[in-house]
C-alpha atoms as a PDB file:
ATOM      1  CA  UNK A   1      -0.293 -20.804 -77.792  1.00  0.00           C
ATOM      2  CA  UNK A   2      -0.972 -17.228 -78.951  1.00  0.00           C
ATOM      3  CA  UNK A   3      -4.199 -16.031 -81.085  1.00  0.00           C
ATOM      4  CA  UNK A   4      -1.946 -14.930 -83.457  1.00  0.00           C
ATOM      5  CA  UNK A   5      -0.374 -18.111 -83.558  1.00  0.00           C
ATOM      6  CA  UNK A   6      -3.751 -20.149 -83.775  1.00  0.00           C
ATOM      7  CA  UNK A   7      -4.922 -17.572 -86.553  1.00  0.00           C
ATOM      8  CA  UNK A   8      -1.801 -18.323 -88.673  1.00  0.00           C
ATOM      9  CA  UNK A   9      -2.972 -22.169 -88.384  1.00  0.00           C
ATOM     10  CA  UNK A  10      -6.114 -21.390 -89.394  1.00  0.00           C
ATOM     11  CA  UNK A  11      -5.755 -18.814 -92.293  1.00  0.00           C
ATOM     12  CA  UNK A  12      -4.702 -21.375 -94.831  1.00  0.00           C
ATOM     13  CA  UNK A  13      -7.514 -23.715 -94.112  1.00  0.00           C
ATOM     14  CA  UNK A  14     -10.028 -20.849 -94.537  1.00  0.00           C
ATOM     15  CA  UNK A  15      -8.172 -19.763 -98.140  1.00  0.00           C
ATOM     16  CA  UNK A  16      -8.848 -22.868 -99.381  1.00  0.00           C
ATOM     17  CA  UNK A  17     -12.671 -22.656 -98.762  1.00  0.00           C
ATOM     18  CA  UNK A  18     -12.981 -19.162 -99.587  1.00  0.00           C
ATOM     19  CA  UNK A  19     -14.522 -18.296-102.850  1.00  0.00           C
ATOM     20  CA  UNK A  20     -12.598 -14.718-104.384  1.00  0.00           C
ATOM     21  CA  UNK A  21     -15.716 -14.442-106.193  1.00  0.00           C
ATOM     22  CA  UNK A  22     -18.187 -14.663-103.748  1.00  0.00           C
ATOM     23  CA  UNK A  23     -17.473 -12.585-101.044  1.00  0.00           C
ATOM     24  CA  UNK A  24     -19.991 -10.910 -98.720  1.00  0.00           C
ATOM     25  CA  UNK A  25     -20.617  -9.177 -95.668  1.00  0.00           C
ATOM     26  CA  UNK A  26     -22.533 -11.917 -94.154  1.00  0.00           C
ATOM     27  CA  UNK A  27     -24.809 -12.186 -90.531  1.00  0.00           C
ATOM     28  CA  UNK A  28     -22.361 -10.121 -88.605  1.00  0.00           C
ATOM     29  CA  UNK A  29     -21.966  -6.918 -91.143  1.00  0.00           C
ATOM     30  CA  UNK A  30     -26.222  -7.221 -91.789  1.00  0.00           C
ATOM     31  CA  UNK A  31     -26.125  -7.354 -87.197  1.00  0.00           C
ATOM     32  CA  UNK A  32     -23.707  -4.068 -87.074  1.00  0.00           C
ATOM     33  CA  UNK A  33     -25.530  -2.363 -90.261  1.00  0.00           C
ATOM     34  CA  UNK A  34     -28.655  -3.114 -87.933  1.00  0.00           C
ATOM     35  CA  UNK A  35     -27.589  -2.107 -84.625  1.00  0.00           C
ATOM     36  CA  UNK A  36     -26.245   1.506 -86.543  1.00  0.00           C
ATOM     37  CA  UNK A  37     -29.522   2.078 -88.039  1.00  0.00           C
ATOM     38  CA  UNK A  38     -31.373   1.964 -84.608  1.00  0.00           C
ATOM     39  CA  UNK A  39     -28.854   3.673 -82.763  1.00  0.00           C
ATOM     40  CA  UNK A  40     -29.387   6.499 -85.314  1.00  0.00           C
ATOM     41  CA  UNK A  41     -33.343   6.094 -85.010  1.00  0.00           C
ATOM     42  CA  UNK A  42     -32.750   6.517 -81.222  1.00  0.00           C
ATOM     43  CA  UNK A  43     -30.623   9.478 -81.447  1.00  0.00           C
ATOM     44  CA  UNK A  44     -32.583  11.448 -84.302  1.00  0.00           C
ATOM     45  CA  UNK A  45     -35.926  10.189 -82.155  1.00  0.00           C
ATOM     46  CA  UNK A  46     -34.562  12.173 -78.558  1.00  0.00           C
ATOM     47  CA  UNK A  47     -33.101  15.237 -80.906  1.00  0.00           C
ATOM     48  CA  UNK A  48     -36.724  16.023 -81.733  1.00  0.00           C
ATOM     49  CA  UNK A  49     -37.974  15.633 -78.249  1.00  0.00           C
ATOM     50  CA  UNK A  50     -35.201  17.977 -76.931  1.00  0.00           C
ATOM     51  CA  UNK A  51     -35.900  20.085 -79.269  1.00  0.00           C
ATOM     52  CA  UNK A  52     -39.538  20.322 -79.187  1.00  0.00           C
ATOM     53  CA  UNK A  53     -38.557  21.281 -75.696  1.00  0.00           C
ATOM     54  CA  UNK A  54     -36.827  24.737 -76.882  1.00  0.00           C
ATOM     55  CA  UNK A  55     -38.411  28.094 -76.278  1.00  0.00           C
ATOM     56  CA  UNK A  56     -37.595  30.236 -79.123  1.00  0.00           C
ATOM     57  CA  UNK A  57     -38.811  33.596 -77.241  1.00  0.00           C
ATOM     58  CA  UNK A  58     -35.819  35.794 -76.939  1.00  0.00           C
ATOM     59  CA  UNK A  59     -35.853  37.931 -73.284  1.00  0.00           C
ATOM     60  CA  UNK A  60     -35.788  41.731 -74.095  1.00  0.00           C
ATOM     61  CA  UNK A  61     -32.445  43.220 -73.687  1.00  0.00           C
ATOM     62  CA  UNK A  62     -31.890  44.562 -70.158  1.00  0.00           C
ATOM     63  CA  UNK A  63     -29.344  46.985 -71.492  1.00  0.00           C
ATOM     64  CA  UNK A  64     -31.970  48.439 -74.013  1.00  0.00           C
ATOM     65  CA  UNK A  65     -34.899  47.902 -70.969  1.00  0.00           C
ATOM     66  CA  UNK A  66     -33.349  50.277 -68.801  1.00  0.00           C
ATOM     67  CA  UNK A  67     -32.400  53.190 -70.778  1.00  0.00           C
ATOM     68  CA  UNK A  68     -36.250  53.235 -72.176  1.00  0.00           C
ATOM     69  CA  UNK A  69     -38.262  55.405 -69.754  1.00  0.00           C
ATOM     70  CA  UNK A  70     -40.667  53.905 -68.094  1.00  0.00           C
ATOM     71  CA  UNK A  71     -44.115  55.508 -69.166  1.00  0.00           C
ATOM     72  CA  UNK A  72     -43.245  56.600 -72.446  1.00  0.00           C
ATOM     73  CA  UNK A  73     -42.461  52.999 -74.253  1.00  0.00           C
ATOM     74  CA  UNK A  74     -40.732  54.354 -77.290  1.00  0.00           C
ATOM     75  CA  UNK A  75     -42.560  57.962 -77.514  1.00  0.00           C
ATOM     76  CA  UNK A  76     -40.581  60.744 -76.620  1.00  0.00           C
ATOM     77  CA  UNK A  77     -41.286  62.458 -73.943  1.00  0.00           C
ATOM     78  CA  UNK A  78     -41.405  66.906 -74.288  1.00  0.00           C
ATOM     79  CA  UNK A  79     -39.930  68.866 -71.561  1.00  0.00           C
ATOM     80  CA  UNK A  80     -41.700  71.412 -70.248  1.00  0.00           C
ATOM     81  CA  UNK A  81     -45.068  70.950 -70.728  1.00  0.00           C
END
């Protein structure tokens, strides 16, 4: 016998129970609802860590480092004297 089969038996024994009017999620929707909410926990919890980890510093440009000269540091230097 199929599960579809069995299910088909079974469907119009549960109608007959259920109550239109009182319908809820019950053990197993609370049990996903409660595994989501810790897996987000967990999640949001190692984002922070990882990104309490980042170094915001930026690394000078080595484009804009090597056309500088190196002892004047942003002052021009005069030729000729």
């Amino acid at each position: 016998m199929y599960a579809t089969q069995a299910l088909t038996h079974l469907v119009p024994l549960a109608a007959e129970e259920l109550d239109k009017n009182k319908v809820t999620p019950g053990v197993l929707g609370f049990l996903v609802f409660a595994a989501l909410a810790v897996g987000v926990w967990a999640l949001m919890k190692s984002m922070n860590r990882h990104m309490g980890r980042v170094n915001f510093e930026e690394a000078p440009d080595p484009d804009t480092a090597a056309a500088e000269p190196a002892g004047g540091k942003g002052k021009a230097a005069s030729p000729g004297k």
